[in-house]
Protein backbone atom coordinates (compact mmCIF):
# COMPACT_ATOMS: atom_id res chain seq x y z
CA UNK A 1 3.68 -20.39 -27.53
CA UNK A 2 1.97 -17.16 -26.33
CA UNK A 3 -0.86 -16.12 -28.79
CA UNK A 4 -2.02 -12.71 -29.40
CA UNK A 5 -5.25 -11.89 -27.78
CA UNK A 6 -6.13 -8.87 -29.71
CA UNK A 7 -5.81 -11.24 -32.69
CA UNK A 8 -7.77 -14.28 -30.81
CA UNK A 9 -10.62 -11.55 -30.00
CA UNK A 10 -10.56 -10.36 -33.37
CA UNK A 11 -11.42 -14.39 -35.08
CA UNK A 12 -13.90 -14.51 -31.92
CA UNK A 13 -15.41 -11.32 -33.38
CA UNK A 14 -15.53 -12.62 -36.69
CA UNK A 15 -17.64 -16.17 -35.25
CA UNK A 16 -14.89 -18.69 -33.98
CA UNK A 17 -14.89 -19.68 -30.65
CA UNK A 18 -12.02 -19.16 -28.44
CA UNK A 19 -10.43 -22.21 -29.06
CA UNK A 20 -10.79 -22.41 -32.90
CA UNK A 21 -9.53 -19.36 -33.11
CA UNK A 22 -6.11 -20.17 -31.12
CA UNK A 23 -5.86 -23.61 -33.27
CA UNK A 24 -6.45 -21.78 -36.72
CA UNK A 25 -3.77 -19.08 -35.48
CA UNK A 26 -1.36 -21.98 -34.24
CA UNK A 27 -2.02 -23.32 -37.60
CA UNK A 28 -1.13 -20.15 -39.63
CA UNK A 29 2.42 -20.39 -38.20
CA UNK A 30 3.33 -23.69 -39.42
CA UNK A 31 2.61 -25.76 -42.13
CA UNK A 32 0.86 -28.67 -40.65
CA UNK A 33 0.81 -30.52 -37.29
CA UNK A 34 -0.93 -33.41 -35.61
CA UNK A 35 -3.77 -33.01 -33.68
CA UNK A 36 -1.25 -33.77 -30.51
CA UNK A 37 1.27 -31.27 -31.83
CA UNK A 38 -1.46 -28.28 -32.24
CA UNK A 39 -3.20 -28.75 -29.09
CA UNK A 40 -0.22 -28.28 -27.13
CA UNK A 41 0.92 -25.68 -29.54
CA UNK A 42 -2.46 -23.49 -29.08
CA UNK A 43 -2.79 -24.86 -25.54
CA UNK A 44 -5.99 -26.41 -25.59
CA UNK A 45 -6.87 -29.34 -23.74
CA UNK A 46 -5.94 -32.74 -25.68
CA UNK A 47 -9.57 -34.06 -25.10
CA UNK A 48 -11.23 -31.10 -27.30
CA UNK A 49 -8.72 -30.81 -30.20
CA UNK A 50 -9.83 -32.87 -32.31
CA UNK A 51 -13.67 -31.78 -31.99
CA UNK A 52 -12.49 -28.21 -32.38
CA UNK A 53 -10.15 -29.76 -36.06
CA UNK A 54 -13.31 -31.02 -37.22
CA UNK A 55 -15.02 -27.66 -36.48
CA UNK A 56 -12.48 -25.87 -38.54
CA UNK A 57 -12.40 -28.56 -41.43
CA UNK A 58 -16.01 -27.62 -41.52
CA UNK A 59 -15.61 -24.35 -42.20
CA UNK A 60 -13.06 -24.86 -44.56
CA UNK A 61 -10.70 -22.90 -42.63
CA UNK A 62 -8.64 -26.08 -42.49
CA UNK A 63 -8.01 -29.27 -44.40
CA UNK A 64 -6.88 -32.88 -42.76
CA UNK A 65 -4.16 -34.69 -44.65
CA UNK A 66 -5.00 -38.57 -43.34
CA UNK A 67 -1.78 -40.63 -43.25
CA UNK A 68 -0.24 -42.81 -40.73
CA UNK A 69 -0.89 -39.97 -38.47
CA UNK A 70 -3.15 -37.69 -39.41
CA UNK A 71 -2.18 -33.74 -40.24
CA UNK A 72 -3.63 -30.50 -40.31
CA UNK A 73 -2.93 -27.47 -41.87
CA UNK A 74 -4.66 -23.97 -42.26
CA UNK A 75 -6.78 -22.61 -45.34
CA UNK A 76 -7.18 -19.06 -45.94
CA UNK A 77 -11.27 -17.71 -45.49
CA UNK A 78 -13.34 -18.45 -49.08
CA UNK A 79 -14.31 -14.82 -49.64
CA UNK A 80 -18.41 -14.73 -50.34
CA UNK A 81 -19.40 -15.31 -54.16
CA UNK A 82 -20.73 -11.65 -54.86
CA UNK A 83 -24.71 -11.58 -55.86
């Protein structure tokens, strides 16, 4: 799948690396994949995806669903608490 740079650039801009920012996009358009499924989806390289998943769980911009196989799907941004 061919990701939209201007919308890559535009996460990078906002503090996600490059290749959070294709996985959280890749994310967006389904409702959960595999750490397999994503990597090739986003096309990252198989050895980072899953230290790039963590990154995002992390930031809460994505939640794992552990299983047989593990899934993950997308979260929107927590908006700051004002004060």
């Amino acid at each position: 799948m061919e990701l939209d740079d201007t919308t890559v650039n535009r996460l990078m801009s906002l503090g996600l690396a490059r290749y959070e920012a294709r996985i959280y996009l890749s994310l967006l358009r389904r409702g959960s994949y595999t750490a397999a499924e994503v990597a090739r989806e986003a096309d990252v390289p198989r050895q980072r995806v899953y230290d790039v998943l963590d990154a995002l769980v992390r930031r809460q911009l994505a939640t794992a669903r552990p299983g047989r196989v593990t899934t993950y799907s997308a979260e929107p941004p927590k908006r700051p608490s004002p004060g």
